[in-house]
Structure formats: C-alpha cells, structure tokens
C-alpha atoms as a PDB file:
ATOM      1  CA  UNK A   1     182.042 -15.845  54.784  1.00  0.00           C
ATOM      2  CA  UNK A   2     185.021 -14.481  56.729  1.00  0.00           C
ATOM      3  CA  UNK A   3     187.226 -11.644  55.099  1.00  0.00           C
ATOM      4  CA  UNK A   4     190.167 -12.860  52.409  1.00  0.00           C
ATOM      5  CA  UNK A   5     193.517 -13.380  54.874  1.00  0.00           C
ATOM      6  CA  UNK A   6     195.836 -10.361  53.312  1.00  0.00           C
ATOM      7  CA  UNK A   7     199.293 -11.565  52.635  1.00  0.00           C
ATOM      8  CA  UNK A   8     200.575  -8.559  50.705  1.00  0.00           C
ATOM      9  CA  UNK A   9     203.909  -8.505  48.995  1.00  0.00           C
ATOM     10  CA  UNK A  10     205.917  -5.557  48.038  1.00  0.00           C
ATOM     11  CA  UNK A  11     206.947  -4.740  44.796  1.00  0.00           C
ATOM     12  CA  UNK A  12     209.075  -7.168  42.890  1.00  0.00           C
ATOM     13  CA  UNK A  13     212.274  -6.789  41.171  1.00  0.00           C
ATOM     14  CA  UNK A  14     212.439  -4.554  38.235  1.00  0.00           C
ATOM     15  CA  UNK A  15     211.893  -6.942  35.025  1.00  0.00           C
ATOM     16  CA  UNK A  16     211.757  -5.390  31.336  1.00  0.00           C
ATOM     17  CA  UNK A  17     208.113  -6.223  30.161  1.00  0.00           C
ATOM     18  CA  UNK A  18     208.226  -8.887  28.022  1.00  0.00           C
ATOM     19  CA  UNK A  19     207.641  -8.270  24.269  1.00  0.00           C
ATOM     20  CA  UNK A  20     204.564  -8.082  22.851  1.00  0.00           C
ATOM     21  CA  UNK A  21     203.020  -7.990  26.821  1.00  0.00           C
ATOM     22  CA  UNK A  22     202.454  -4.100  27.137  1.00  0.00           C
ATOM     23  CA  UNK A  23     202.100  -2.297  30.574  1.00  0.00           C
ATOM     24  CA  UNK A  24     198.866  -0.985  28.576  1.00  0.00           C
ATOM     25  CA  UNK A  25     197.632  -4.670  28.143  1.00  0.00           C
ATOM     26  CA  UNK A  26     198.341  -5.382  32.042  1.00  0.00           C
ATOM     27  CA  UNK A  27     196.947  -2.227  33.067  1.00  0.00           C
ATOM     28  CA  UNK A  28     193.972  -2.593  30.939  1.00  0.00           C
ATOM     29  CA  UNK A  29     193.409  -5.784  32.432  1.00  0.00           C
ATOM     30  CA  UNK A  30     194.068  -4.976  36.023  1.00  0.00           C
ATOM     31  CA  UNK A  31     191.722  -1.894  35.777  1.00  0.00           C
ATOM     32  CA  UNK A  32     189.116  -3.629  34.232  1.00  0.00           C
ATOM     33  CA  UNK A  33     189.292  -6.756  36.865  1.00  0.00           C
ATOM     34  CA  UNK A  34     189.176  -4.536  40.006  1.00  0.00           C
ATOM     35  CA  UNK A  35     186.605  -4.924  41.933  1.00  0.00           C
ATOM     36  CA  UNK A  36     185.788  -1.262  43.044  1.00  0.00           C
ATOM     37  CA  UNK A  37     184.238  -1.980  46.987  1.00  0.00           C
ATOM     38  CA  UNK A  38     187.409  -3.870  47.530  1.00  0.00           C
ATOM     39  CA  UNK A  39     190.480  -2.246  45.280  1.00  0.00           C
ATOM     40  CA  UNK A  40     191.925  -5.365  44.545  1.00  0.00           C
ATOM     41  CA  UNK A  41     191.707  -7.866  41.361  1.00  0.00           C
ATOM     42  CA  UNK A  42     191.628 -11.312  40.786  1.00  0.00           C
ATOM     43  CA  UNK A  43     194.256 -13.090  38.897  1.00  0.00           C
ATOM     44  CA  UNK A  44     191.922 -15.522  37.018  1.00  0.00           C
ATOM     45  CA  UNK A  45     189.687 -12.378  35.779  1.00  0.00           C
ATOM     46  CA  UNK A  46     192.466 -10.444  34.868  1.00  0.00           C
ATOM     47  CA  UNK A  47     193.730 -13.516  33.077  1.00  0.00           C
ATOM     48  CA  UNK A  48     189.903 -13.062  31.347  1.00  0.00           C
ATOM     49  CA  UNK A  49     189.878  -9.354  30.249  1.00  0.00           C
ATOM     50  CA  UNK A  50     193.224 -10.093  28.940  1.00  0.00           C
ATOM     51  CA  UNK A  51     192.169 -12.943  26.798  1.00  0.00           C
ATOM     52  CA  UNK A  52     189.279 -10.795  25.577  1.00  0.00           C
ATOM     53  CA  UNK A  53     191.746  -7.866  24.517  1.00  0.00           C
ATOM     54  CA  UNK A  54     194.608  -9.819  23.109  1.00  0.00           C
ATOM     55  CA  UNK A  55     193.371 -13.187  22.400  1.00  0.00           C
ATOM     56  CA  UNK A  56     196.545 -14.459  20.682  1.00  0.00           C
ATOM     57  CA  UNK A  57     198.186 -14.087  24.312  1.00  0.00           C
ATOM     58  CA  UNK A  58     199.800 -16.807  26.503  1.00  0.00           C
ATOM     59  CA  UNK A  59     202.397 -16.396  29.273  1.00  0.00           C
ATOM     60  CA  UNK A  60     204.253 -19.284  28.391  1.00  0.00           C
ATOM     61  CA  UNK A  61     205.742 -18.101  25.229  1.00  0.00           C
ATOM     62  CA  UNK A  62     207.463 -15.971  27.881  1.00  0.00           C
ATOM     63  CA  UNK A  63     208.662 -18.630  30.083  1.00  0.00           C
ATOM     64  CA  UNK A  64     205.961 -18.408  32.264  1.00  0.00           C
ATOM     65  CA  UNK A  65     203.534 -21.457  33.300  1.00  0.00           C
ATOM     66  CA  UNK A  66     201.036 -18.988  34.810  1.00  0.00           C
ATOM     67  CA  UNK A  67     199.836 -15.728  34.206  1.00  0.00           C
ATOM     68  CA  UNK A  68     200.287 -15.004  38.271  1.00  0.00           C
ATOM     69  CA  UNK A  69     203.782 -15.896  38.025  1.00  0.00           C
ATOM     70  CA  UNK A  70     204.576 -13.166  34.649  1.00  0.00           C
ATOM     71  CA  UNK A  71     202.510 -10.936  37.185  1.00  0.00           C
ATOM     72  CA  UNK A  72     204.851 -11.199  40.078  1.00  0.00           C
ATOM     73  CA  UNK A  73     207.751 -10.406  38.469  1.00  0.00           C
ATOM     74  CA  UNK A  74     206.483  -7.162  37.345  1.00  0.00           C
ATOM     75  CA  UNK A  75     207.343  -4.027  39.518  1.00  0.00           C
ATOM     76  CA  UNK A  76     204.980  -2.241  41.439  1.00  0.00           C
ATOM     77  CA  UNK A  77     202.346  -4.791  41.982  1.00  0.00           C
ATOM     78  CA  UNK A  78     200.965  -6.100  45.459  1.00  0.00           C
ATOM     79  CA  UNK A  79     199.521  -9.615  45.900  1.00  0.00           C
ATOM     80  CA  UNK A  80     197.138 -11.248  48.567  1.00  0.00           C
ATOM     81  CA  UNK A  81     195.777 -14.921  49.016  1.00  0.00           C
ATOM     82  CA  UNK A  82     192.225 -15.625  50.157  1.00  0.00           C
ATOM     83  CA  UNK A  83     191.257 -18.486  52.259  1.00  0.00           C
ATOM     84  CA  UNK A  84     190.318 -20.534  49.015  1.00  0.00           C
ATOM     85  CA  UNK A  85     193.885 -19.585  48.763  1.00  0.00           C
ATOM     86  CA  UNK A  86     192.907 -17.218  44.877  1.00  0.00           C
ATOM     87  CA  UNK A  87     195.586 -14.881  44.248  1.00  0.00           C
ATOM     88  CA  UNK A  88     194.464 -11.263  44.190  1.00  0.00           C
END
C-alpha cells in the first residue's frame, strides 16, 4: 500500500463553536481517534467516538451536512486526503 498523499490545510477561519458542540467533545474525539504511529485521525472515527460520548449529536442541526465540513471550519485544525481519498 503506498503512503496517504498529504494535502494539508492551514487553519481555518475563526468560527464560535457551535452550541452544545464543545471544544471538549471535539477534542475528546480527536484524541481518542488518533492513531499514535501516524499523529493524525480519521474523520469517520472521530465521527464514532463522538457518537459514543454524545449520542444525541448531529452536525446538521448546525447547518452542517457532514461532520468533516463542522470540522473545517473550526480553527486550528489541519486536514489531509488519502488515496481512497478519507479525510484525516
């Protein structure tokens, strides 16, 4: 298997958090998806540990189709596509 391409981004613009989504719940879920050897989490499994901590949960009350999209807007946060083209 050859090595995810890295398409980082830099930080996005600076977004309040949206209510009820805590930068404890996203860093709770980011921690817990990273994949130590690598440093870098998946979207889907952070999508997972977030479900698992706050069940009731869904980006779209917050206008947001995807949980990767919610992501992007908050500050501070790089990205990276693989060739399956997973968001990390």
């Amino acid at each position: 298997m050859t090595a995810p391409e890295d398409r980082s981004e830099g930080p996005a613009a600076d977004i309040e958090l949206p209510r009820g989504f805590t930068a404890h719940v996203a860093n709770v879920g980011i921690k817990d998806a990273t994949d130590e050897a690598t440093g870098w989490a998946f979207v889907g499994k952070i999508g997972n540990v977030i479900s698992e901590t706050r069940p009731d949960f869904d980006s779209r009350s917050y206008g947001y189709a995807k949980l990767s999209g919610m992501l992007r807007d908050l500050r501070g946060l790089q990205f990276r596509t693989d060739e399956a083209n997973r968001m990390y």
